[in-house]
Protein backbone atom coordinates (compact mmCIF):
# COMPACT_ATOMS: atom_id res chain seq x y z
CA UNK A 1 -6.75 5.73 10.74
CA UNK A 2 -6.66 9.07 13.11
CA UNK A 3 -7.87 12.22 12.04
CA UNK A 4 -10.56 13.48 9.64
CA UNK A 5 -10.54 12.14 6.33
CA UNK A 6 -14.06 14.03 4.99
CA UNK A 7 -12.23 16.57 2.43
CA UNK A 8 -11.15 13.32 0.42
CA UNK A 9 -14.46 13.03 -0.55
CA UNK A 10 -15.69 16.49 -0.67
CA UNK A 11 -12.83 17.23 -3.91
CA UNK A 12 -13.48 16.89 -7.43
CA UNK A 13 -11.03 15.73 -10.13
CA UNK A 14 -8.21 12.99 -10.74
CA UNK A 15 -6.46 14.36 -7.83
CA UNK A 16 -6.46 14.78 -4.40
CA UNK A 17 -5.07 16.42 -1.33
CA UNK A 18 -4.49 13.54 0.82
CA UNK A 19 -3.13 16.44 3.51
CA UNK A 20 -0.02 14.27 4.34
CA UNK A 21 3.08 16.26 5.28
CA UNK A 22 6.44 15.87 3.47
CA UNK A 23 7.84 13.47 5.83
CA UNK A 24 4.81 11.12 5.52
CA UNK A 25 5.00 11.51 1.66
CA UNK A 26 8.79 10.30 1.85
CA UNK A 27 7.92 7.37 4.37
CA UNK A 28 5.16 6.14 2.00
CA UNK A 29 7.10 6.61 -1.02
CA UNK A 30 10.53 4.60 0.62
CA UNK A 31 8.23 1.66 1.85
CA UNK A 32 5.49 1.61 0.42
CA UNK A 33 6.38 2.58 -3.33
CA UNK A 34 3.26 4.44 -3.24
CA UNK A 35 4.29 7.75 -4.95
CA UNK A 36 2.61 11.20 -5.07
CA UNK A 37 3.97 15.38 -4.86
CA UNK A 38 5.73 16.41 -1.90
CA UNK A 39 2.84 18.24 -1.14
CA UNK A 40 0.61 15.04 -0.48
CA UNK A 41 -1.49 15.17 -4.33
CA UNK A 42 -2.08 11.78 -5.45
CA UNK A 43 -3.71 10.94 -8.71
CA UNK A 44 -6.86 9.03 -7.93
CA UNK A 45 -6.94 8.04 -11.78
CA UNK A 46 -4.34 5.75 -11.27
CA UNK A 47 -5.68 3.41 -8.46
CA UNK A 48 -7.68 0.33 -9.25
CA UNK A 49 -9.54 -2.12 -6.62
CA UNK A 50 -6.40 -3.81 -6.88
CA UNK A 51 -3.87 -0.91 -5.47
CA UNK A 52 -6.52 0.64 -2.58
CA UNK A 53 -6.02 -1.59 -0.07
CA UNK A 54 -2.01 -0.85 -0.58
CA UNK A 55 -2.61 3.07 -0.43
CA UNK A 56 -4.66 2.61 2.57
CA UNK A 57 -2.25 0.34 4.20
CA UNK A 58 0.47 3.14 3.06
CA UNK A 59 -1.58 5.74 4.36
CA UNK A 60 -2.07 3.97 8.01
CA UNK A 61 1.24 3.77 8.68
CA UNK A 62 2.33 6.77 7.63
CA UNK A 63 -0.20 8.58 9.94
CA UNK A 64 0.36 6.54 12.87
CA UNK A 65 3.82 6.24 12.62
CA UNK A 66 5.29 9.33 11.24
CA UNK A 67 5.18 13.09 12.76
């Protein structure tokens, strides 16, 4: 996936700053179901092994296909 991902791991907490703009947010939440605030926080408390793969697939297409 473009860009630099390194602040994901440099936070601390049950949530995160993905850094995802508003419309990218929208995209993932309309087709992926994948649902955090407008401002791109997701709660990393609520993913299991199971539901990575689908944020990361979420998170790929919303990067490379949305502006």
């Amino acid at each position: 996936t473009p860009g630099d991902w390194s602040h994901i791991v440099k936070q601390i907490g049950m949530f995160t700053f993905t850094g995802l703009n508003t419309n990218q947010v929208a995209f993932m939440t309309k087709e992926y179901h994948v649902y955090m605030t407008s401002d791109g926080r997701i709660s990393m408390a609520g993913l299991s092994l199971k539901t990575i793969p689908h944020l990361a697939d979420a998170i790929h297409a919303a990067v490379t296909n949305v502006v």
